[in-house]
C-alpha atoms as a PDB file:
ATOM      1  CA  UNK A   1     -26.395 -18.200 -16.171  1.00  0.00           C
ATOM      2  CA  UNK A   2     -28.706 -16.955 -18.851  1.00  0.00           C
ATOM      3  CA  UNK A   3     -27.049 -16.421 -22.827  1.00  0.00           C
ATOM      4  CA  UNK A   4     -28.270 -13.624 -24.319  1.00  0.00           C
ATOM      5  CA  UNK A   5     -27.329 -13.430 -28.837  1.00  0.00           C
ATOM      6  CA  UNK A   6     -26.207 -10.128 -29.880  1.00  0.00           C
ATOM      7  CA  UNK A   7     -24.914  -9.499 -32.905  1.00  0.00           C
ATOM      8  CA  UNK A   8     -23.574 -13.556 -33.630  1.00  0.00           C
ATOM      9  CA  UNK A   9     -21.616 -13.317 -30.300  1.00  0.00           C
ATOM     10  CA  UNK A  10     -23.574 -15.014 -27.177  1.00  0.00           C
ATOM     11  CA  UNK A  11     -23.146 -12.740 -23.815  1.00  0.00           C
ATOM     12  CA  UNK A  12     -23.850 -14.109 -20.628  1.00  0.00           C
ATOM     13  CA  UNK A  13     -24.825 -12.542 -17.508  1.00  0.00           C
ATOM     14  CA  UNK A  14     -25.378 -13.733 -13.487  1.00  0.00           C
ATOM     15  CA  UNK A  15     -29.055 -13.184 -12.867  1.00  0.00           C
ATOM     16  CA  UNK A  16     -28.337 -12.836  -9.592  1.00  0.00           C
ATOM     17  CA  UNK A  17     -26.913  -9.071 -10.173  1.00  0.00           C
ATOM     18  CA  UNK A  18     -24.145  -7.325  -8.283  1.00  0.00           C
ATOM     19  CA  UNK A  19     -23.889 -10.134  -5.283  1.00  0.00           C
ATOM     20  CA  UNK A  20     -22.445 -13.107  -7.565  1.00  0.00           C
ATOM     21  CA  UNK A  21     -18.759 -13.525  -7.435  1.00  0.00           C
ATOM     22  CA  UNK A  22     -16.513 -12.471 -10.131  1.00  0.00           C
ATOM     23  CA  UNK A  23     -13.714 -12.817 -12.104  1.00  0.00           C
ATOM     24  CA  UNK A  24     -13.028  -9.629 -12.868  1.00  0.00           C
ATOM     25  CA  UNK A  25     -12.250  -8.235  -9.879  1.00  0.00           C
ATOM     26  CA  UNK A  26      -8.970  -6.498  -8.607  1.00  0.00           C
ATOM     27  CA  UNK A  27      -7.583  -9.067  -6.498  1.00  0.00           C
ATOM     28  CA  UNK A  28      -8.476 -10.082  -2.848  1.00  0.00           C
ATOM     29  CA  UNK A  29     -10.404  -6.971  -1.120  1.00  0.00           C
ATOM     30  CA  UNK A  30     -10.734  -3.729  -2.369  1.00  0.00           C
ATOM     31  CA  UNK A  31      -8.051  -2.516  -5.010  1.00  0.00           C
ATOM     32  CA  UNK A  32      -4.774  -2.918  -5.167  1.00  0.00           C
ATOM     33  CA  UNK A  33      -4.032  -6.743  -5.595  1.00  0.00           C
ATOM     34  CA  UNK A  34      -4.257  -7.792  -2.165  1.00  0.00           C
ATOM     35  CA  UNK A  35      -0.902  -9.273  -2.043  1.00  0.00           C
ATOM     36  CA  UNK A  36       0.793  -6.332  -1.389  1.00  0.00           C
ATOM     37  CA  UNK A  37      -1.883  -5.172   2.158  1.00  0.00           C
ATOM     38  CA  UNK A  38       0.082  -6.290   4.908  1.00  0.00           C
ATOM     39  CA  UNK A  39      -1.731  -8.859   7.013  1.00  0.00           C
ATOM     40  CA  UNK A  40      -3.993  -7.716   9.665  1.00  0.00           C
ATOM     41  CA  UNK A  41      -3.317 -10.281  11.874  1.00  0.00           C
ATOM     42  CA  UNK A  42       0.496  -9.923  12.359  1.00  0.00           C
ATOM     43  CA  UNK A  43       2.228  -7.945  14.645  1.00  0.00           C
ATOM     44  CA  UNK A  44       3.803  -4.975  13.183  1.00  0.00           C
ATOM     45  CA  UNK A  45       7.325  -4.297  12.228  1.00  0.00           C
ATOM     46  CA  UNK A  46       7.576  -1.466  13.200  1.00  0.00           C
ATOM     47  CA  UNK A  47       6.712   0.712  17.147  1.00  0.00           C
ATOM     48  CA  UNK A  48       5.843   3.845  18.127  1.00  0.00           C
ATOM     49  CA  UNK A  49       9.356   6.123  19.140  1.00  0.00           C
ATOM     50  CA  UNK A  50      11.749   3.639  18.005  1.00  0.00           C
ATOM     51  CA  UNK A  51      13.819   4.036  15.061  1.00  0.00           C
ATOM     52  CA  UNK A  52      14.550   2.199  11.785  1.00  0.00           C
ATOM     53  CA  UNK A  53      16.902   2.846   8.848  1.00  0.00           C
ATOM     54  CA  UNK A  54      14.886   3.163   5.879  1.00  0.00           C
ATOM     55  CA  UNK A  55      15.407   4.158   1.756  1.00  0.00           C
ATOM     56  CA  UNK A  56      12.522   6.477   0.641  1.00  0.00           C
ATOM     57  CA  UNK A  57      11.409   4.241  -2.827  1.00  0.00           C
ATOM     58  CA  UNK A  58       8.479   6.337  -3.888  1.00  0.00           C
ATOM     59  CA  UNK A  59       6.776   9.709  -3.600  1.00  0.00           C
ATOM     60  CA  UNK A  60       3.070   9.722  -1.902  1.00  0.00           C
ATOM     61  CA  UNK A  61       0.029  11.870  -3.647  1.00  0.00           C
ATOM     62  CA  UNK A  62       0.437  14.033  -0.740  1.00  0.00           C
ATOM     63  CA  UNK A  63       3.877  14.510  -1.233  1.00  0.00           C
ATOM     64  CA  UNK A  64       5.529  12.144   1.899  1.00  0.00           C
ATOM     65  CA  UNK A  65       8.384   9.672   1.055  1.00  0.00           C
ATOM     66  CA  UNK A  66       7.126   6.319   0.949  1.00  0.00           C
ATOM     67  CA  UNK A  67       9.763   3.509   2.572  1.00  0.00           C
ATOM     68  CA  UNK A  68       8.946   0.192   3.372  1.00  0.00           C
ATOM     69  CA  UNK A  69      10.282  -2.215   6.692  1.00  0.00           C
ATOM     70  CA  UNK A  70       9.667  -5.777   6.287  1.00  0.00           C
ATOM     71  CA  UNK A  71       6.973  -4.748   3.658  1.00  0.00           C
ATOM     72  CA  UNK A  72       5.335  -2.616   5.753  1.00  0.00           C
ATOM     73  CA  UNK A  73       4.336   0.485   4.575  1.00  0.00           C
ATOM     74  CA  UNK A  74       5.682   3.840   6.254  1.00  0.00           C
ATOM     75  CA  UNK A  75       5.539   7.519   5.123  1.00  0.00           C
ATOM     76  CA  UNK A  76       8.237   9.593   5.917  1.00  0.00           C
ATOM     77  CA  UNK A  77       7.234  13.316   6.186  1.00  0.00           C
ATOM     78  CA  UNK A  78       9.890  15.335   3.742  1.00  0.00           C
ATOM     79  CA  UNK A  79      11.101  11.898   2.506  1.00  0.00           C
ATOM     80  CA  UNK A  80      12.481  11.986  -1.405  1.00  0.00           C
ATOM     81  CA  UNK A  81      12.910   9.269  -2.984  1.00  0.00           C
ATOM     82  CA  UNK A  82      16.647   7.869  -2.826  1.00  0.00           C
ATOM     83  CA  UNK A  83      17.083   8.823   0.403  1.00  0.00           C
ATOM     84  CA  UNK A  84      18.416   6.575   2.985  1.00  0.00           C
ATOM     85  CA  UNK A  85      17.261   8.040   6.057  1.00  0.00           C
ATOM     86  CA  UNK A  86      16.728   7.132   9.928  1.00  0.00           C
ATOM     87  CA  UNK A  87      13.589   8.083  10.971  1.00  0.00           C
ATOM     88  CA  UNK A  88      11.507   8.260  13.916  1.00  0.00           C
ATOM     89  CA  UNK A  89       7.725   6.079  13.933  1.00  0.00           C
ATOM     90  CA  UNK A  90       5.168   8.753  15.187  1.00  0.00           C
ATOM     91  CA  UNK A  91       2.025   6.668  14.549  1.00  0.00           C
ATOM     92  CA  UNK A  92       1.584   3.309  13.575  1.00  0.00           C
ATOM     93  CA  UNK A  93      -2.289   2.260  12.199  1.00  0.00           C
ATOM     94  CA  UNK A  94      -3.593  -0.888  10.532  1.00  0.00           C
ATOM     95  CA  UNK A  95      -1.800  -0.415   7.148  1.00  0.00           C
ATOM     96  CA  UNK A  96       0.954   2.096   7.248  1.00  0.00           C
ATOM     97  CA  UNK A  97       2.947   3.992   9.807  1.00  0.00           C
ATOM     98  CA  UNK A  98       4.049   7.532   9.649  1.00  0.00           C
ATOM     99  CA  UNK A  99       8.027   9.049  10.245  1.00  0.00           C
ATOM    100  CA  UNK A 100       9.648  11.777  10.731  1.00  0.00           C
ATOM    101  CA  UNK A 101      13.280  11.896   9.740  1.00  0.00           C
ATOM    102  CA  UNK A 102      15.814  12.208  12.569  1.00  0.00           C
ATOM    103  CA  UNK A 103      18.000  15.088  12.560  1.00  0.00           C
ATOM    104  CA  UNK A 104      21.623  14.378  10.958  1.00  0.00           C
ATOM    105  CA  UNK A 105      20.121  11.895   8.139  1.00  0.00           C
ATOM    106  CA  UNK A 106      21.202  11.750   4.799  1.00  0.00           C
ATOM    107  CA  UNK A 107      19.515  13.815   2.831  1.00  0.00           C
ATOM    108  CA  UNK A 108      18.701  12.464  -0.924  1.00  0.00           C
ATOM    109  CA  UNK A 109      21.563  12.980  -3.762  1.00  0.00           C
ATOM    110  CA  UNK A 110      19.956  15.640  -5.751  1.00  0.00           C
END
């Protein structure tokens, strides 16, 4: 570490740029505070076809319901949030899975 004086206040910098580690940072890898990524190394909650009761918490930027099974993250197409829905697993990937709502659901308490 090198101390540079500016101004009465010393500032310090890693000379060794970019690669250094840092405090600073967002929390485990990438953003979002890593304890909320579901662990790549687990089996999923969820499977393709079956079906789970879920409760639509949040709204996506695309506009899906966002529910959640055992922490797992799964976007319901035409979710809203308050619904408590069963839905249908199209897809599941690394970090999320994607529903569709089955037909005679709940819809959300407008």
């Amino acid at each position: 570490m090198t101390g540079i004086k500016i101004g009465g206040a010393t500032m310090s910098y890693n000379q060794g740029g970019f690669g250094g580690r840092s405090n600073r940072g967002y929390g485990g890898r990438g953003f979002g505070g890593g304890n909320r990524r579901f662990d790549d190394n687990k089996p999923k909650p969820v499977e393709t076809g079956k079906e789970y009761d879920v409760s639509v918490t949040e709204i996506s930027r695309k506009g899906d319901g966002i529910a959640r099974v055992e922490g797992f993250v799964i976007f319901v197409k035409n979710g809203k949030v308050g619904q408590n829905t069963k839905v249908k697993i199209t897809e599941v990937g690394q970090r999320f899975a994607t529903a569709d709502i089955v037909e005679g659901s709940q819809p959300a308490a407008e």
